[in-house]
Protein backbone atom coordinates (compact mmCIF):
# COMPACT_ATOMS: atom_id res chain seq x y z
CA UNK A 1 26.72 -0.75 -15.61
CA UNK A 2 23.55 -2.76 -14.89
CA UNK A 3 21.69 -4.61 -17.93
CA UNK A 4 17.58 -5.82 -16.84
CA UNK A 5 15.00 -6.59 -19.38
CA UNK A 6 11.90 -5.14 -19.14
CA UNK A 7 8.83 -7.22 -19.21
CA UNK A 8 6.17 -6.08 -21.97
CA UNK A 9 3.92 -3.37 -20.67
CA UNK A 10 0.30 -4.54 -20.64
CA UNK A 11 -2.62 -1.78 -21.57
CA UNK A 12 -6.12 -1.56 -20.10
CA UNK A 13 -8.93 -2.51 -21.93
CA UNK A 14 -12.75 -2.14 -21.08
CA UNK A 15 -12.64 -5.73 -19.01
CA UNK A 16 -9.10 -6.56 -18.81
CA UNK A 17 -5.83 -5.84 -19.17
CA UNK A 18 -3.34 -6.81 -22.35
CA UNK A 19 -0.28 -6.52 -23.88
CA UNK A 20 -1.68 -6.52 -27.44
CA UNK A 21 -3.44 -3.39 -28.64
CA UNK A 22 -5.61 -5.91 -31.32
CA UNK A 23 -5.94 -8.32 -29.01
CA UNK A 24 -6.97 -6.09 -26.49
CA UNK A 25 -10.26 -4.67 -28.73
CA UNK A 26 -10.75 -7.92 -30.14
CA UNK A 27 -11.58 -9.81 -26.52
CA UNK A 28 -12.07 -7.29 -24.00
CA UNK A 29 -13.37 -4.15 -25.85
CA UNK A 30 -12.33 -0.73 -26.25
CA UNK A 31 -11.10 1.25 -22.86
CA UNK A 32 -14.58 3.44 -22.75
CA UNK A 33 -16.84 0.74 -23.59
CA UNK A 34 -18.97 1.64 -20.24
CA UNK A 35 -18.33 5.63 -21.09
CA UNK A 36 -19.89 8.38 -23.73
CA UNK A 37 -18.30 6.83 -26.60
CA UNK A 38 -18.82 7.13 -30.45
CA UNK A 39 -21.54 3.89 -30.33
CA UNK A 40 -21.66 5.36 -34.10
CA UNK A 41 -19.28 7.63 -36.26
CA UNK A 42 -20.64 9.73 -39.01
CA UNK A 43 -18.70 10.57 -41.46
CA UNK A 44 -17.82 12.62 -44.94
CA UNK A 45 -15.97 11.73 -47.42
CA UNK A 46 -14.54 13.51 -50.43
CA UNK A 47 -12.64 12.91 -53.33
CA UNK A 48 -13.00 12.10 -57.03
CA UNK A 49 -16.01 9.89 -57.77
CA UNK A 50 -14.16 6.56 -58.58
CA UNK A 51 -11.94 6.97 -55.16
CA UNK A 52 -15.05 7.46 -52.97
CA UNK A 53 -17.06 4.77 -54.03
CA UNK A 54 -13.47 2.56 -53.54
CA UNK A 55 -12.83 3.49 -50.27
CA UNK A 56 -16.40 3.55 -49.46
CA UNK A 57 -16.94 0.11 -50.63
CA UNK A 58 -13.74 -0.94 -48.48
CA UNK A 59 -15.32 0.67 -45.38
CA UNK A 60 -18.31 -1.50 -46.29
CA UNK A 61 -16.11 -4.80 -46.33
CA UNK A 62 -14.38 -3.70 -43.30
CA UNK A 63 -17.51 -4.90 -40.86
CA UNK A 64 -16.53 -8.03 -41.12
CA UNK A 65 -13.60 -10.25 -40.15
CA UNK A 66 -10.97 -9.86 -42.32
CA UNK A 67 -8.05 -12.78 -42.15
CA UNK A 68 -4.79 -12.04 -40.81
CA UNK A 69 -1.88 -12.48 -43.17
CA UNK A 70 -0.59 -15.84 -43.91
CA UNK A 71 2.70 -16.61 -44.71
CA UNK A 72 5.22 -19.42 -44.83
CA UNK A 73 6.45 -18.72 -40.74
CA UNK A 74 3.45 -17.26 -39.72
CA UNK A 75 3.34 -15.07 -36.42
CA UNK A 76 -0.71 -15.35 -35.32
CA UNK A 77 0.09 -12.60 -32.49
CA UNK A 78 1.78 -10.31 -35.07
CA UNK A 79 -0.90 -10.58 -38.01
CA UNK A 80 -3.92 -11.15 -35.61
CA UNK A 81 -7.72 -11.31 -37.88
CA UNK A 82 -9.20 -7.99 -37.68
CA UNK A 83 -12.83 -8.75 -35.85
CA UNK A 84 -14.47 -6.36 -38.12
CA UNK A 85 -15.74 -3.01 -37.54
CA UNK A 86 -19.58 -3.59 -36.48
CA UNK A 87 -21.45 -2.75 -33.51
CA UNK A 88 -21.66 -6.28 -32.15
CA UNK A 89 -17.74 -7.04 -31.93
CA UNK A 90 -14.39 -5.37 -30.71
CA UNK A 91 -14.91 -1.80 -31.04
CA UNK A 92 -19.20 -2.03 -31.07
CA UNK A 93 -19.63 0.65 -33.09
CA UNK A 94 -20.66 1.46 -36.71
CA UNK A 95 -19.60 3.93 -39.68
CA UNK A 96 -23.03 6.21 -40.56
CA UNK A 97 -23.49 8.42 -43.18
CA UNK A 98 -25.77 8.86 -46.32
CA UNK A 99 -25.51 10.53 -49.63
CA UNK A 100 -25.38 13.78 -48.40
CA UNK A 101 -21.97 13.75 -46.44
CA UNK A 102 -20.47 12.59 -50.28
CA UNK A 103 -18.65 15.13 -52.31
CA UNK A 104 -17.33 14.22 -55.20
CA UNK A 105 -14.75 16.00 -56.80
CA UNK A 106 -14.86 16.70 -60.58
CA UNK A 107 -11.64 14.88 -62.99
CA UNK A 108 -11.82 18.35 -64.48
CA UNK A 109 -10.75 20.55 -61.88
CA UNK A 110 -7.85 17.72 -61.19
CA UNK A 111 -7.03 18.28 -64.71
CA UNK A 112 -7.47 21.70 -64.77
CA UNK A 113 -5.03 22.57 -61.95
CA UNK A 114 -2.23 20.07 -63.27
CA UNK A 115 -2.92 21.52 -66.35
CA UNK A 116 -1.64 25.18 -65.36
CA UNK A 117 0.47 24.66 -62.86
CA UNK A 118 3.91 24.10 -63.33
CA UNK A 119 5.18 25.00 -60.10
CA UNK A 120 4.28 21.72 -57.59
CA UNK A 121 4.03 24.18 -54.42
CA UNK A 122 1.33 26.11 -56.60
CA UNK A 123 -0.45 22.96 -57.49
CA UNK A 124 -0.50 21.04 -54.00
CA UNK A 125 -2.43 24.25 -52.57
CA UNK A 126 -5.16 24.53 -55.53
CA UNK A 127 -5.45 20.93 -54.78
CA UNK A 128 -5.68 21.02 -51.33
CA UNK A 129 -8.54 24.21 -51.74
CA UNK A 130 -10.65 21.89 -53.68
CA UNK A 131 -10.60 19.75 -50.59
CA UNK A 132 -10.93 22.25 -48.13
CA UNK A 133 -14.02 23.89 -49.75
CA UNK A 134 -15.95 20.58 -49.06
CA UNK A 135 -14.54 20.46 -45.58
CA UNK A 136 -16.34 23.51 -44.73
CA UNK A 137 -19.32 22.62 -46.72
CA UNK A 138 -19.72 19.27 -44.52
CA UNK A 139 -18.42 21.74 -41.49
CA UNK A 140 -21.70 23.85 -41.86
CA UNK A 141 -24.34 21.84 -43.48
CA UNK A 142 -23.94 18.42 -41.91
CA UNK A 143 -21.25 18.23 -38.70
CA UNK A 144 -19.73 14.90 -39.19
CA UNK A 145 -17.58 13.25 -36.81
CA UNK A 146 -14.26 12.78 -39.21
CA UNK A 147 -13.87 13.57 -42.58
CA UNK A 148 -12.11 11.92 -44.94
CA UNK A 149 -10.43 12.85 -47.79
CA UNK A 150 -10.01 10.48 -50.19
CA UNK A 151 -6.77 10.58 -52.77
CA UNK A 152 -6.70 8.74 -56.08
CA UNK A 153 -3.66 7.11 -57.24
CA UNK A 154 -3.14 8.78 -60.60
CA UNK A 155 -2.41 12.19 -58.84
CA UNK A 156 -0.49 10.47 -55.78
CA UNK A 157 1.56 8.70 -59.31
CA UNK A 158 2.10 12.05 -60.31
CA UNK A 159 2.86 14.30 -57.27
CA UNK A 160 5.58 11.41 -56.60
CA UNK A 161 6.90 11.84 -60.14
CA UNK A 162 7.10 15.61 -60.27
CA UNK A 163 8.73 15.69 -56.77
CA UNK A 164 11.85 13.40 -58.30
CA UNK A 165 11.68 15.96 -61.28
CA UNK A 166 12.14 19.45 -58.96
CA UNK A 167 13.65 18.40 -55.45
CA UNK A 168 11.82 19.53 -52.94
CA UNK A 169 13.79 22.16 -50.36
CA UNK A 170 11.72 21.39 -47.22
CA UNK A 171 13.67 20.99 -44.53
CA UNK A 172 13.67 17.76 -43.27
CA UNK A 173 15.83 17.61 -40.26
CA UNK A 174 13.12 16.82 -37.73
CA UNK A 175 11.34 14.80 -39.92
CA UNK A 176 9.97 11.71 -37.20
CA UNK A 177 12.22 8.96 -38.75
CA UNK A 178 10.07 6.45 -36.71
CA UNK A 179 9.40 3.15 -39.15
CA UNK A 180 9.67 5.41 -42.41
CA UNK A 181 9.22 1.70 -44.36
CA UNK A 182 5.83 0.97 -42.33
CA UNK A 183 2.46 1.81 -44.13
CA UNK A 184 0.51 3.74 -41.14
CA UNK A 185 -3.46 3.88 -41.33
CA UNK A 186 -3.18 7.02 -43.56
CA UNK A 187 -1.37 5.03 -46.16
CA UNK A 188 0.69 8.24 -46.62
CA UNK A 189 4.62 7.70 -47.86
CA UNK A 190 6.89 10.63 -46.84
CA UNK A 191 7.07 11.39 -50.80
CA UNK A 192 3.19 12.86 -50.13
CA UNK A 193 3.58 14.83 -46.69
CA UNK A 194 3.42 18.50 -47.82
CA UNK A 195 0.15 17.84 -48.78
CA UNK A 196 -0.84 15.92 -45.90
CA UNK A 197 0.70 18.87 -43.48
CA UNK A 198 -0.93 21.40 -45.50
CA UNK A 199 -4.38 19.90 -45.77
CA UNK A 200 -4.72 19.25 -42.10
CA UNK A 201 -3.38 22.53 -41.40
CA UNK A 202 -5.92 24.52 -43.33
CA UNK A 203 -8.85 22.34 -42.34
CA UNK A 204 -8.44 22.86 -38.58
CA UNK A 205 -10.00 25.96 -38.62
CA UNK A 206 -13.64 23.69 -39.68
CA UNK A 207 -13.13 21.83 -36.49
CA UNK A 208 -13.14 18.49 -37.54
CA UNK A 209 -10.72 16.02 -37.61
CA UNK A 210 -9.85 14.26 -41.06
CA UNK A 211 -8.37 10.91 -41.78
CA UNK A 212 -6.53 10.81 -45.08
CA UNK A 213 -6.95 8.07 -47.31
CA UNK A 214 -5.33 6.33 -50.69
CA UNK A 215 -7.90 4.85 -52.64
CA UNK A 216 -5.72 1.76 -53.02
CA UNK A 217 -6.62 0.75 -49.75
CA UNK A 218 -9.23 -0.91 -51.36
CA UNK A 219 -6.76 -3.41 -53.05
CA UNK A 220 -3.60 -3.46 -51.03
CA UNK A 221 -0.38 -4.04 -53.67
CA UNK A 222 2.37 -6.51 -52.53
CA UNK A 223 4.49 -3.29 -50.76
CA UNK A 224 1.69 -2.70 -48.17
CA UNK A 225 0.98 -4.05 -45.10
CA UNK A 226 -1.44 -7.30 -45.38
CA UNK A 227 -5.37 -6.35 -44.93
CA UNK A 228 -6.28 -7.08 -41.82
CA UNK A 229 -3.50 -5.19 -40.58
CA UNK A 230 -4.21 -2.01 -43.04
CA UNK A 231 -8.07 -2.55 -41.07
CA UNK A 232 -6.84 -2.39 -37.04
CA UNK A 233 -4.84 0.65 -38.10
CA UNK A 234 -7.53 2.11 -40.25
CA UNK A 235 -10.07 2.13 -37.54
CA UNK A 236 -8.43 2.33 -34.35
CA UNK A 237 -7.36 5.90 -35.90
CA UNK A 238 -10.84 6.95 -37.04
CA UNK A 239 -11.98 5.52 -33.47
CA UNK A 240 -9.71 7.70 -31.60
CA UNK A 241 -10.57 10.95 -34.13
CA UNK A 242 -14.25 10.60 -33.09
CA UNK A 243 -13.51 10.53 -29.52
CA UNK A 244 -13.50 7.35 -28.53
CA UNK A 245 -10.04 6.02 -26.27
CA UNK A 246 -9.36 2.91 -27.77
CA UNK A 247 -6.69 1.74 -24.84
CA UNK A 248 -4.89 3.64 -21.92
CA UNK A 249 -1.68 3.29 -19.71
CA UNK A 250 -2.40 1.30 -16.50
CA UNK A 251 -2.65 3.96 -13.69
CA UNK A 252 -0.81 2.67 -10.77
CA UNK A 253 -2.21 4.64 -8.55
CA UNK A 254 -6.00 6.34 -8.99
CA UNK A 255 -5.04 8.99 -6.38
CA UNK A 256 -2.03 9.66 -8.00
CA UNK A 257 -1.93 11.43 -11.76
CA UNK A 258 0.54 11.58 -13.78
CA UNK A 259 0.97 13.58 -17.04
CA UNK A 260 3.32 13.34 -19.63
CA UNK A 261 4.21 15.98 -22.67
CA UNK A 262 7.37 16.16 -25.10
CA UNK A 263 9.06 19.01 -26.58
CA UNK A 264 10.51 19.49 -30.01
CA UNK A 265 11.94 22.19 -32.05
CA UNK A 266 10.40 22.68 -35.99
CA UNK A 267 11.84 25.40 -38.53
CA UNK A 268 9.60 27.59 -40.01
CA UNK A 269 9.28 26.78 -43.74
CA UNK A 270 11.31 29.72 -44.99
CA UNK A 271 13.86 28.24 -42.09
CA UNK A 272 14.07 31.78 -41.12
CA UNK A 273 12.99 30.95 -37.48
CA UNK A 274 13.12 27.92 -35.44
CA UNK A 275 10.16 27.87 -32.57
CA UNK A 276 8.78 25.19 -30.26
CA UNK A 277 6.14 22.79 -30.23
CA UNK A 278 5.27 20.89 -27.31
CA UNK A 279 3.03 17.73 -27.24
CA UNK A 280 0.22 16.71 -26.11
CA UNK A 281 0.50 17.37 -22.19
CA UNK A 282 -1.67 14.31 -21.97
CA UNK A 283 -2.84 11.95 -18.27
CA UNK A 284 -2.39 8.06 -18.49
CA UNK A 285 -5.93 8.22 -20.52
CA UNK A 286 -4.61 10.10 -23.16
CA UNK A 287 -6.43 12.98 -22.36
CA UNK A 288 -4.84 17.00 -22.74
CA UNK A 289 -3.88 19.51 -25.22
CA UNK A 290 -1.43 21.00 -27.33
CA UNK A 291 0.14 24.40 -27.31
CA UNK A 292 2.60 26.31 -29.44
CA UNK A 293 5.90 27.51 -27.90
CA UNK A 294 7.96 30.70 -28.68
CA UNK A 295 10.12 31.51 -31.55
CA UNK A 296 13.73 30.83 -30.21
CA UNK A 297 17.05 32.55 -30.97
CA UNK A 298 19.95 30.00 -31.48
CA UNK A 299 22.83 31.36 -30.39
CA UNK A 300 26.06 31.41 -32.60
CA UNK A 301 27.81 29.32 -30.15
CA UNK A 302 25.36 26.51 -29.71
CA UNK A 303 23.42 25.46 -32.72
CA UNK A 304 21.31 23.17 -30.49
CA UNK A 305 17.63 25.39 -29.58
CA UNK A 306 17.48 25.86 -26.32
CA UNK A 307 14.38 27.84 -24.40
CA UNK A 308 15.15 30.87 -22.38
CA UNK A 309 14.00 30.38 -18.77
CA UNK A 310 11.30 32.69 -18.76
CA UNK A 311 10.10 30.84 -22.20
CA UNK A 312 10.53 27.69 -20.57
CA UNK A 313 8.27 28.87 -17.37
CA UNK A 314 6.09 30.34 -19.64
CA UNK A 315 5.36 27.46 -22.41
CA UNK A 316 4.90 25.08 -19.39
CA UNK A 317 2.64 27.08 -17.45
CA UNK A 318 0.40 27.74 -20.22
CA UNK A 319 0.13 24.43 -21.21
CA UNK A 320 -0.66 22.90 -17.69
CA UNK A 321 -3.93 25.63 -17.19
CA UNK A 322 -4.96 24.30 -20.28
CA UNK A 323 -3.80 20.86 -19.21
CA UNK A 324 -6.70 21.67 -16.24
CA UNK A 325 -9.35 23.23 -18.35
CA UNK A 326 -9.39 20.17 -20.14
CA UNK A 327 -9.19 17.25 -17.30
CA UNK A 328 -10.34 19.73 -14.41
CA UNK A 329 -7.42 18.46 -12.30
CA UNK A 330 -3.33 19.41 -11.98
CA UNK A 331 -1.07 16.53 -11.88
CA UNK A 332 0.69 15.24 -8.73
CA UNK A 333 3.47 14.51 -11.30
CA UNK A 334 5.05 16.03 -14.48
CA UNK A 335 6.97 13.65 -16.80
CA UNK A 336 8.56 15.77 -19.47
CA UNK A 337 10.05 14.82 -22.27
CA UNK A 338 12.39 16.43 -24.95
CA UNK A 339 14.52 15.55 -28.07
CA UNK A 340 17.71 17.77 -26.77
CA UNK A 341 19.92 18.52 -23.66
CA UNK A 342 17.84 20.31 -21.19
CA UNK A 343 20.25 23.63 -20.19
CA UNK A 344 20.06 24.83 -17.22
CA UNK A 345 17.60 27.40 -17.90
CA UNK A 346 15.07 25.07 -19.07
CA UNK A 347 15.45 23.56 -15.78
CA UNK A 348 14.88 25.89 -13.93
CA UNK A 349 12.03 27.11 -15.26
CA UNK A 350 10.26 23.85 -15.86
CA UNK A 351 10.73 22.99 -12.11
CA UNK A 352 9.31 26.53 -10.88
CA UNK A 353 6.27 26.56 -13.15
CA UNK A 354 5.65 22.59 -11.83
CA UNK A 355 6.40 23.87 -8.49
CA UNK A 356 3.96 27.30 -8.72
CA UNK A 357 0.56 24.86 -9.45
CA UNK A 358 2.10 22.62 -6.69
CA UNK A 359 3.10 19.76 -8.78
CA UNK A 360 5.63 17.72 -6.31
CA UNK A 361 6.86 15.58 -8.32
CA UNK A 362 9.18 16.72 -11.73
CA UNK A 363 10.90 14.34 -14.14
CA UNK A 364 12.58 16.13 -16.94
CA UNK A 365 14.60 13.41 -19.69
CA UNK A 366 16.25 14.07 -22.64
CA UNK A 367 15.46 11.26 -25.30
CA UNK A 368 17.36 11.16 -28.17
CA UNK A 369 18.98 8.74 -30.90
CA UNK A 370 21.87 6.33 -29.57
CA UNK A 371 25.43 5.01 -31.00
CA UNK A 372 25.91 2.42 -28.88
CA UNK A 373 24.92 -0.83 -29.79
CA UNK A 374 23.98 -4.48 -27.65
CA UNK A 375 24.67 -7.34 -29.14
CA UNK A 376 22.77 -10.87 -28.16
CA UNK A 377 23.84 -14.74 -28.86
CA UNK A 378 22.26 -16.10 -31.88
CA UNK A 379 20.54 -14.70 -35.19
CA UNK A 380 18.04 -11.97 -33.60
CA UNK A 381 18.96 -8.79 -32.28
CA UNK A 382 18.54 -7.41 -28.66
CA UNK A 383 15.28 -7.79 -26.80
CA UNK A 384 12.22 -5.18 -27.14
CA UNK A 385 12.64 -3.74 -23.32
CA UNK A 386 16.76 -4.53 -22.91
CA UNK A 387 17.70 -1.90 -20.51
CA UNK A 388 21.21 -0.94 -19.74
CA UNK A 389 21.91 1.82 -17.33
CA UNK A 390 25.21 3.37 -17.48
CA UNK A 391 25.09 5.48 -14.78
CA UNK A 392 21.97 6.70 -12.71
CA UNK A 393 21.25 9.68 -15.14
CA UNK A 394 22.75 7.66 -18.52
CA UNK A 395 20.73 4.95 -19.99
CA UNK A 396 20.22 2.84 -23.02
CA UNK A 397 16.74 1.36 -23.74
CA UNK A 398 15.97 -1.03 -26.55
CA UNK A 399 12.14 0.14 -27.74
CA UNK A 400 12.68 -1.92 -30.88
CA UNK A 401 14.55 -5.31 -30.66
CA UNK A 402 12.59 -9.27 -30.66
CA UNK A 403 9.01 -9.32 -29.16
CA UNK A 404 7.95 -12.49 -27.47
CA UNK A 405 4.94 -11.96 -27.87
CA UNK A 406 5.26 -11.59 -32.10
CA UNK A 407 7.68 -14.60 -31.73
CA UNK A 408 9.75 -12.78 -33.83
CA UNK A 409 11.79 -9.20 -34.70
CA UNK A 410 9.28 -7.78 -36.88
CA UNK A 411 11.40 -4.53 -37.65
CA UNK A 412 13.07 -4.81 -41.44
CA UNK A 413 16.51 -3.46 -40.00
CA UNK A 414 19.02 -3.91 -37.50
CA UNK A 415 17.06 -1.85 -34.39
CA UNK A 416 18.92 1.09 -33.16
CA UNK A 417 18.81 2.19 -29.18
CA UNK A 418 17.60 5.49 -27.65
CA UNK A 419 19.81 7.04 -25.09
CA UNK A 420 17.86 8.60 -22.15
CA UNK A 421 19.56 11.01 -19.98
CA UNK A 422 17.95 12.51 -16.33
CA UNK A 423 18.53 15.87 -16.33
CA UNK A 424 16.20 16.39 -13.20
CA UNK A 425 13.88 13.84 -11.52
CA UNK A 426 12.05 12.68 -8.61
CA UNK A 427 11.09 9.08 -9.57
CA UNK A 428 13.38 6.23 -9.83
CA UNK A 429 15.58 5.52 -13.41
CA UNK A 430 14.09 2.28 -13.71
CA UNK A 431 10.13 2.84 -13.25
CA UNK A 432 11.01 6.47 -15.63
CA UNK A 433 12.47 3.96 -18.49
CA UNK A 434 9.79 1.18 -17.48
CA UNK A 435 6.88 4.57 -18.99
CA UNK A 436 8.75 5.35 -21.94
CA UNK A 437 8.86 1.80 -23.06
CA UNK A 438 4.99 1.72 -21.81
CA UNK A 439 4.79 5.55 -24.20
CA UNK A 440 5.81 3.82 -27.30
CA UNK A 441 2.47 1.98 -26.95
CA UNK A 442 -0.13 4.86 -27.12
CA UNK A 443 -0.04 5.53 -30.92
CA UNK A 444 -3.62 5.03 -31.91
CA UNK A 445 -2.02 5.73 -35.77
CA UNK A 446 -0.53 2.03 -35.20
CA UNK A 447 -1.79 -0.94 -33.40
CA UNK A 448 1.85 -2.70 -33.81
CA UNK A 449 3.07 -1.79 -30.21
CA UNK A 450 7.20 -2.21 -30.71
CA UNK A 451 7.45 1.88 -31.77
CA UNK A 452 10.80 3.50 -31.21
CA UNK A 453 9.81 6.58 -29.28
CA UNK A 454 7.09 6.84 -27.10
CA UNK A 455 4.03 9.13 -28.08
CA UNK A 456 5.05 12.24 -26.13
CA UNK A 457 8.15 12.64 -29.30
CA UNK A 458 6.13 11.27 -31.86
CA UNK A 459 3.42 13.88 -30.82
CA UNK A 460 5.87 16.91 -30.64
CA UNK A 461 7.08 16.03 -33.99
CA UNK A 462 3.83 15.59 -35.79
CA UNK A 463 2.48 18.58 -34.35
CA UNK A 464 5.68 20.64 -35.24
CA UNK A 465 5.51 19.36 -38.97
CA UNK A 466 2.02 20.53 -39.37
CA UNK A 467 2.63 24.06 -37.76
CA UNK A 468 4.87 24.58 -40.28
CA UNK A 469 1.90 25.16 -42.20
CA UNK A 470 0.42 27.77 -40.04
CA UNK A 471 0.72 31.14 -38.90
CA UNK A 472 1.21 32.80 -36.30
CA UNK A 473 -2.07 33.75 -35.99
CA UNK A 474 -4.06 31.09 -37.48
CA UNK A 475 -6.30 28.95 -35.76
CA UNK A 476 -4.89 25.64 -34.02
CA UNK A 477 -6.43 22.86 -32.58
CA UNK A 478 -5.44 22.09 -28.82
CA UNK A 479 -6.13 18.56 -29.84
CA UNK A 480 -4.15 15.59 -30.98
CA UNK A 481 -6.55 13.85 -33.08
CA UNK A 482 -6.28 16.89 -35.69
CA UNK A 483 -2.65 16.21 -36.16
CA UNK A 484 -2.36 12.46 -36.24
């Protein structure tokens, strides 16, 4: 057994490199500042009168600096000021719109809906329609970059209060435990999510990407993050959506590309069928797509979903043509990543649809939870990047732990490992562990870079959750920014 620490991974910026996603924007600009970019986003809002003019009144506030939270041991690097979103500072760029990209939403058809709808699945949808008709109406008539959709917090109050009343059945196995307790730019608590996966299930088919948004954003409460945090969050999301790359992974090598993707299992909603949804197979600048696996057959002896070969060869190879329609170039190396034991048919076919498009180089790693624990001298836990491997193909990696960099452990709870097991791979152990730790940074939901799992699991999660709200043969984006 060999313990190393792994030093923070730094990010590239427009003019320089950094460890710090804020600190990043804030000094040497977002990564595309000398590409196309979104210079300015347009957007459209909708909601109920009272929450639009709230949120857009925050929006307003937002272009300039906003303090970072002060407290009694204060942590500068963890609560940086946000530099305000204008087009003269950090990202340069500017939120457009006029009256016409408004809806408003009348109290009355709120009222109406609660009104005569006892059953909460019932009532989420009507809701959700009421939304979705403006979506298309902005869709058609005015094209904005990102919509959002703007939710008041009398019927957040009472979607939260009818959901104690009549427990919900969804099936929340896969649910992306990742910082439940953090407030992410959506401002969305788990309580909430069926609408959420719903409403940005339905409005893909308008082909625009929408950012939702509680009203009391305007006027954070005590239980959310501070506001200049809520801001970076806020933006760097709605950045992203419009097309803008607000940081990337350091290439080592430009000759040499690398792409990454994860795989994860969802149940249907009926839990009738369980099927696969892999991540966005995505190069170190974030760029790829998203494709929908096959419905899989557990088998009675092994309740763990597991991809026939030919489904494995299949889902891959797919995914990498669109992989190329997309960046106009194969990989020299796959990195793949999944939440379960690869079998040895998933191996196999993995490797021979790499090795068909003449990818060389194949990594395939299982990342999952961990039981075993580190412990470290003194009051905080184990360091953000403590790496222990336990064999060549075993290891334990510490995503979460004490940043140097925060001067603290800014995690609420004792940090739990992930165990990462090499089921096949080309590359060494350490520089494979050395990405995932640098994976947990490219969330553009969250500019707080200590996540647990790197974005290729988040992804496959997030996706899978909102496919649950699809058929078969419904439209589905191929890109990320529709699910985050």
């Amino acid at each position: 057994m060999k313990v190393r620490y792994i030093e923070e991974p730094s990010l590239q910026f427009g003019y320089n490199q950094h460890i710090c996603p804020k600190y990043g924007i804030f000094n040497y600009s977002p990564f595309d500042i000398n590409q196309v970019r979104p210079e300015k986003i347009t957007i459209g809002i909708i909601g109920k009168g009272e929450s639009v003019d709230k949120v857009l009144g925050w929006i307003d506030s937002c272009k300039n600096h906003i303090d970072g939270k002060k407290s009694k041991n204060p942590h500068p690097n963890l609560f940086l000021n946000f530099c305000g979103f204008n087009k003269t500072t950090g990202f340069q760029s500017e939120i457009v719109y006029d009256d016409t990209y408004l809806r408003r939403l009348n109290n009355s058809d709120f009222d109406n809906i609660i009104r005569k709808n006892e059953n909460l699945e019932e009532r989420i949808i009507d809701i959700a329609e009421l939304y979705l008709s403006e979506i298309k109406f902005l869709a058609k008539n005015k094209n904005p970059d990102v919509i959002l959709c703007a939710l008041s917090e009398k019927f957040i109050t009472y979607i939260q209060e009818k959901e104690v009343a009549e427990e919900n059945d969804e099936d929340d196995e896969d649910e992306n435990e990742v910082d439940k307790a953090e407030i992410d730019s959506e401002d969305i608590s788990a309580k909430e999510q069926n609408f959420r996966r719903y409403l940005k299930a339905q409005a893909m088919q308008y082909n625009i990407p929408i950012q939702i948004v509680r009203d009391r954003i305007a006027k954070p409460t005590a239980e959310m993050q501070d506001e200049a945090t809520i801001a970076w969050n806020f933006f760097t999301a709605l950045y992203y959506k419009a097309g803008g790359t607000p940081w990337a992974l350091i290439r080592k090598d430009a000759a040499e590309t690398t792409c990454y993707a994860g795989i994860s299992f969802f149940k249907s909603r009926d839990k009738s069928t369980t099927e696969t949804s892999i991540a966005q197979i995505f190069n170190e600048l974030g760029k790829g797509v998203i494709l929908r696996g096959e419905e899989v057959t557990l088998k009675k002896n092994d309740r763990v979903p597991h991809l026939a070969e030919e489904q494995a060869f299949n889902l891959l190879t797919s995914s990498l043509k669109e992989y190329y329609d997309a960046v106009k170039i194969y990989p020299k190396r796959l990195v793949l990543h999944k939440t379960s034991n690869f079998s040895e048919g998933e191996i196999y076919g993995f490797t021979q649809a790499a090795r068909q498009l003449n990818i060389n180089q194949i990594d395939l790693v299982s990342i999952q939870r961990s039981e075993i624990r580190l412990y470290r001298e003194g009051n905080y836990p184990p360091m953000r990047g403590t790496h222990l491997a336990l064999t060549e193909q075993h290891h334990i990696l510490y995503p979460r732990g004490s940043v140097p960099y925060y001067e603290t452990y800014p995690g609420k709870y004792i940090p739990s490992p992930i165990e990462i097991k090499l089921a096949y791979y080309d590359e060494s152990p350490n520089l494979i562990c050395d990405e995932i730790l640098a994976l947990t940074k490219m969330n553009w939901n969250n500019t707080q870079f200590d996540r647990k799992y790197p974005i290729t699991i988040e992804c496959a999660r997030n996706v899978g959750e909102i496919l649950k709200y699809l058929g078969s043969d419904d439209e589905m984006q191929l890109k990320y920014a529709f699910y985050m």
